[in-house]
Protein backbone atom coordinates (compact mmCIF):
# COMPACT_ATOMS: atom_id res chain seq x y z
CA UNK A 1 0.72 -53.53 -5.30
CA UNK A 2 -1.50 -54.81 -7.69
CA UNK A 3 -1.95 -52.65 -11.12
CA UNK A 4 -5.70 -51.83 -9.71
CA UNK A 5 -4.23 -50.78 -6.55
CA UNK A 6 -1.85 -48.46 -8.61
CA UNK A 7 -4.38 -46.87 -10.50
CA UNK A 8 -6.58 -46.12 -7.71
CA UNK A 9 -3.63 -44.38 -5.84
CA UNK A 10 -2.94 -42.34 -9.25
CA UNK A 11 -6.41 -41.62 -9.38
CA UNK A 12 -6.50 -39.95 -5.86
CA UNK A 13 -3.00 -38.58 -6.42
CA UNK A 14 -4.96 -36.95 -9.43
CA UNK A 15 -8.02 -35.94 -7.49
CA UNK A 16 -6.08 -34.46 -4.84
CA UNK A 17 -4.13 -32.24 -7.42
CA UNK A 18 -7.31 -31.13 -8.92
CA UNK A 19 -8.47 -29.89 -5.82
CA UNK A 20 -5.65 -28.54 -4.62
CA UNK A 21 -5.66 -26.66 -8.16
CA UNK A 22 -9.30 -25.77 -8.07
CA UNK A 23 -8.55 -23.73 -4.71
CA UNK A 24 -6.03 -22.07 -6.61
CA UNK A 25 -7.99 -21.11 -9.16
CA UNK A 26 -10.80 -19.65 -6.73
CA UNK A 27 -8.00 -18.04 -4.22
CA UNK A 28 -6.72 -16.33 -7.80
CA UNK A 29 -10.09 -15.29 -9.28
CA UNK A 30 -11.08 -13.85 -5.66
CA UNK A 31 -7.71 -11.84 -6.04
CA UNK A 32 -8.79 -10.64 -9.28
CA UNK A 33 -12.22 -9.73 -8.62
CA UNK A 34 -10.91 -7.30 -5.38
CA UNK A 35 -8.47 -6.13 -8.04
CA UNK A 36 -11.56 -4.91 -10.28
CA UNK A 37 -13.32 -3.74 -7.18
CA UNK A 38 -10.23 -1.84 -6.34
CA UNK A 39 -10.21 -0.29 -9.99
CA UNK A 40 -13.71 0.86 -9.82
CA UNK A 41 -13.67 2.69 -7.00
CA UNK A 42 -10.16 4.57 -8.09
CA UNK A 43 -12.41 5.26 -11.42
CA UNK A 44 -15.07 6.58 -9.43
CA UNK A 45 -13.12 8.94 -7.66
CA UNK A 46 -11.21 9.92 -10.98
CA UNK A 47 -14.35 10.36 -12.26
CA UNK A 48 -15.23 13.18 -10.00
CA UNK A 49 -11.87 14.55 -9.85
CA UNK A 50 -12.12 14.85 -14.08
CA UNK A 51 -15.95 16.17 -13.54
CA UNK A 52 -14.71 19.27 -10.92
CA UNK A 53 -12.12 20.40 -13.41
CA UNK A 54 -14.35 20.23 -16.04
CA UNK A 55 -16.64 22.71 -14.09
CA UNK A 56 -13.75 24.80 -12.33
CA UNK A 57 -13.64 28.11 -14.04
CA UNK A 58 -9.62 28.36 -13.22
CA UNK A 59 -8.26 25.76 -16.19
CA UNK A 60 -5.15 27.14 -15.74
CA UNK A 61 -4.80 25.87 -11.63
CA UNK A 62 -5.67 22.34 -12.69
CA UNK A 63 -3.35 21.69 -15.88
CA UNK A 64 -3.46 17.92 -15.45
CA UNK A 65 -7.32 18.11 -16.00
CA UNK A 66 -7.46 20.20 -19.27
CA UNK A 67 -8.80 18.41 -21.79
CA UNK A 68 -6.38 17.90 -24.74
CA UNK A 69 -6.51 15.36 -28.10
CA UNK A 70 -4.88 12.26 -28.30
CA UNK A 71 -5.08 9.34 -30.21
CA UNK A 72 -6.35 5.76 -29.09
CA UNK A 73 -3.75 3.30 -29.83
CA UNK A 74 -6.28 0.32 -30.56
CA UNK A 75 -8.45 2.14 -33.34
CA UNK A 76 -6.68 5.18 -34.04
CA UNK A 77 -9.72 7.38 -33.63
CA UNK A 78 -9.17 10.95 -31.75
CA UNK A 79 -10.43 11.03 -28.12
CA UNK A 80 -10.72 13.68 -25.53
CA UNK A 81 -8.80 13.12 -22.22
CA UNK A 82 -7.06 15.26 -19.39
CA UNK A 83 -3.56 15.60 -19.52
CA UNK A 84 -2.98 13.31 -16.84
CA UNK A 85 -3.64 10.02 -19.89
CA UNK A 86 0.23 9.92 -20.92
CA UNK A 87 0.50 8.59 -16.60
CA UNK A 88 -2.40 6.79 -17.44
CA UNK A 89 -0.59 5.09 -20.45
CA UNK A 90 2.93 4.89 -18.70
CA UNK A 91 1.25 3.11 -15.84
CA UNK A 92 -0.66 0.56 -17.50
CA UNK A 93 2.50 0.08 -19.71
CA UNK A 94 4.98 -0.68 -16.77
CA UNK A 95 2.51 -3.09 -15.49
CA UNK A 96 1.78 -4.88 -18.42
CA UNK A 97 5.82 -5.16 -18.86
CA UNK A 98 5.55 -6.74 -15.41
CA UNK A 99 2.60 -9.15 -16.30
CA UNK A 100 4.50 -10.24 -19.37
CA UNK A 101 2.05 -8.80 -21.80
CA UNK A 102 3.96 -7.62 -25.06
CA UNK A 103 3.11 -4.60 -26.65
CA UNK A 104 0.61 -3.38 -23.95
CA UNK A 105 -0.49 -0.15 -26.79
CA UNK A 106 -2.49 -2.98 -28.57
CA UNK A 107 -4.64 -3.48 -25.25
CA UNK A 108 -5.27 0.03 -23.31
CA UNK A 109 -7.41 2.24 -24.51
């Protein structure tokens, strides 16, 4: 094999890989957009779950949706949430610990 015939074998050995990568990379970012599709409808629906406590005259029957203080991690300003947030913060915690992320607090709000 000649050194011409060599590099045009490494350059479709390369080509190939670079497609094979590039369908990766669109199977992945498909993935990740139904994963954001997936999140906005579950914030939708939170949404309206958050919205009927807020108008429900019995606070006490719905104590994960009274609204309480906390603290956001990122900028250390005070924030108003339901008392459901600390799931909200364990959850996106364990996950992050899955994805590898360190120190997840830096990242959710």
């Amino acid at each position: 094999m000649s050194d011409m015939e060599r590099l045009q074998a490494e350059n479709e050995e390369l080509r190939q890989e670079n497609e094979a990568l590039r369908a990766e990379i669109e199977e992945l970012r498909f993935e990740a957009e139904l994963d954001a599709c997936h999140a906005a409808g579950l914030a939708a629906q939170l949404r309206a779950i958050i919205a009927e406590g807020d108008a429900c005259a019995n606070k006490a029957g719905h104590p994960l949706l009274e609204r309480v203080s906390y603290t956001n991690d990122r900028t250390g300003e005070a924030m108003s949430k339901t008392k459901s947030y600390p799931l909200y913060r364990e959850a996106f915690d364990a996950e992050a610990e899955e994805c590898g992320i360190t120190e997840p607090r830096k990242y959710r709000a």
